[in-house]
Protein backbone atom coordinates (compact mmCIF):
# COMPACT_ATOMS: atom_id res chain seq x y z
CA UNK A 1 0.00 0.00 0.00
CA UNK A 2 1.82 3.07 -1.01
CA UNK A 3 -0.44 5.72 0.02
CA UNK A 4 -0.11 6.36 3.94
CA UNK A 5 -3.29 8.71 5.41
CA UNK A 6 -2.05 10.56 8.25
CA UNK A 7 -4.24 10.31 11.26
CA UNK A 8 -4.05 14.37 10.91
CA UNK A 9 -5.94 13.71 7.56
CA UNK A 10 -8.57 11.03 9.23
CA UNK A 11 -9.03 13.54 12.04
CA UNK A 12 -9.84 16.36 9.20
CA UNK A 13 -11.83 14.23 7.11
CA UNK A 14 -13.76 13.69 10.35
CA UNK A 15 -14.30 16.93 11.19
CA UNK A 16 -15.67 17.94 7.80
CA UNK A 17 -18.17 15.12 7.70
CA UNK A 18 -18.80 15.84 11.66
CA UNK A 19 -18.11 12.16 12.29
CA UNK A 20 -17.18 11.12 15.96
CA UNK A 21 -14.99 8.13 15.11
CA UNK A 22 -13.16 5.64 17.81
CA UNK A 23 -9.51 4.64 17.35
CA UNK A 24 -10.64 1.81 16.11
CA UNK A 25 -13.08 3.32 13.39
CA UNK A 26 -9.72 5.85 12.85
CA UNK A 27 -7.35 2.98 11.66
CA UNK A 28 -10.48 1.29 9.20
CA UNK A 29 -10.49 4.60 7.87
CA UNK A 30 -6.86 5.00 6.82
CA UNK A 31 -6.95 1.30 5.70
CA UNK A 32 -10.30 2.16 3.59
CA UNK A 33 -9.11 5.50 2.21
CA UNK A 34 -5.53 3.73 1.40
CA UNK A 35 -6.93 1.23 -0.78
CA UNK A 36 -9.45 3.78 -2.34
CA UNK A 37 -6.07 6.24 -3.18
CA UNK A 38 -4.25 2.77 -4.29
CA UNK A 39 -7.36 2.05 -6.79
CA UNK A 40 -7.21 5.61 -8.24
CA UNK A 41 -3.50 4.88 -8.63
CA UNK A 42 -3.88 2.01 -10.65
CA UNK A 43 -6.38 3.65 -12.74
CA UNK A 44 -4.10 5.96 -13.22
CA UNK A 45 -1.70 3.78 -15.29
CA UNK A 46 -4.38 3.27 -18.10
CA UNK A 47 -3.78 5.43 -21.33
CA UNK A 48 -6.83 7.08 -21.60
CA UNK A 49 -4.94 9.60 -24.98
CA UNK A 50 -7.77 8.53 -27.35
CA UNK A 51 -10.57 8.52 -24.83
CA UNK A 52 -12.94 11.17 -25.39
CA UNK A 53 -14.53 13.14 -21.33
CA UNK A 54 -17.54 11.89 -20.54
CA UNK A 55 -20.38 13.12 -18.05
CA UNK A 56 -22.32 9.87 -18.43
CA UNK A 57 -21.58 6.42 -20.32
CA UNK A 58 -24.17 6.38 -22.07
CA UNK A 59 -24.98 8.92 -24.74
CA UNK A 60 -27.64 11.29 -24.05
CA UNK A 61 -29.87 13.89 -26.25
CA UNK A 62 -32.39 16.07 -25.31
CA UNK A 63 -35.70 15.05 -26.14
CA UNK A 64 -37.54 18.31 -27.49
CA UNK A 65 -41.51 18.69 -28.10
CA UNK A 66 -43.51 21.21 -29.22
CA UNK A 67 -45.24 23.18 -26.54
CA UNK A 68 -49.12 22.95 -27.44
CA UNK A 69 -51.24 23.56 -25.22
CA UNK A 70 -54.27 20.94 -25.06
CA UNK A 71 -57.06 21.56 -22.78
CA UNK A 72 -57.53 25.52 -23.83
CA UNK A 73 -59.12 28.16 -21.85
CA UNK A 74 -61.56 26.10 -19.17
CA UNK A 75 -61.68 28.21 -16.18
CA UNK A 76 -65.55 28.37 -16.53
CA UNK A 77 -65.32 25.21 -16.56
CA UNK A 78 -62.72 24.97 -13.66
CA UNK A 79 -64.56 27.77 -11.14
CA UNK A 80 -67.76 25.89 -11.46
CA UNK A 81 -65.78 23.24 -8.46
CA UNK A 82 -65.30 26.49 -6.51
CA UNK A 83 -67.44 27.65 -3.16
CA UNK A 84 -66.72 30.60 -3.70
CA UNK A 85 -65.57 33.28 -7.05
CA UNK A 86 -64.60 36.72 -7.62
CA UNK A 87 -63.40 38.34 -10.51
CA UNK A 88 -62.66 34.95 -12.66
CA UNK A 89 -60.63 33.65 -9.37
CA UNK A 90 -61.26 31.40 -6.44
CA UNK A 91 -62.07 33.39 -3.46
CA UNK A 92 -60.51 31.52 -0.30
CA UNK A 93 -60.73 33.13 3.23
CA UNK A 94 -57.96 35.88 4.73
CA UNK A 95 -55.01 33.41 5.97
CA UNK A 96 -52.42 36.41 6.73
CA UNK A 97 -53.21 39.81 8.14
């Protein structure tokens, strides 16, 4: 394994993610985040020169429609459920004064 983590780093880490963690939980982390900098490592060695960035692996288009609207202008229609109406609106009672 030839990334160390400092248990300066583990005690940061743990203070950013406001973790509480035990000497014991301390050590699994350095082991954890040792193999996880190892694994990066490794990746590293891959030639990735003819690889074109990526934000997701599979390709993705934006679906566009056209913007129609379909049930037109019912608010006669749509007041006739209210209690109460003013003024082509539903009236509803003061909340806020």
């Amino acid at each position: 394994m030839a990334n160390v983590i400092s248990d300066e780093t583990i005690d940061y880490v743990g203070i950013l993610a406001k973790l509480e963690l035990s000497q014991e939980e301390k050590e699994e982390a350095k082991k954890d985040m040792g193999r996880m900098l190892d694994y990066i490592d490794k990746l590293n060695e891959l030639d990735t020169s003819g690889t074109e960035p990526m934000s997701h692996i599979f390709s993705m288009n934006n679906v566009f429609r056209e913007d129609v609207v379909t049930n037109g202008d019912d608010r006669d229609d749509i007041l006739k459920n209210a209690p109460e109406q003013k003024e082509g609106a539903f009236k509803v009672p003061k909340t806020v004064e």
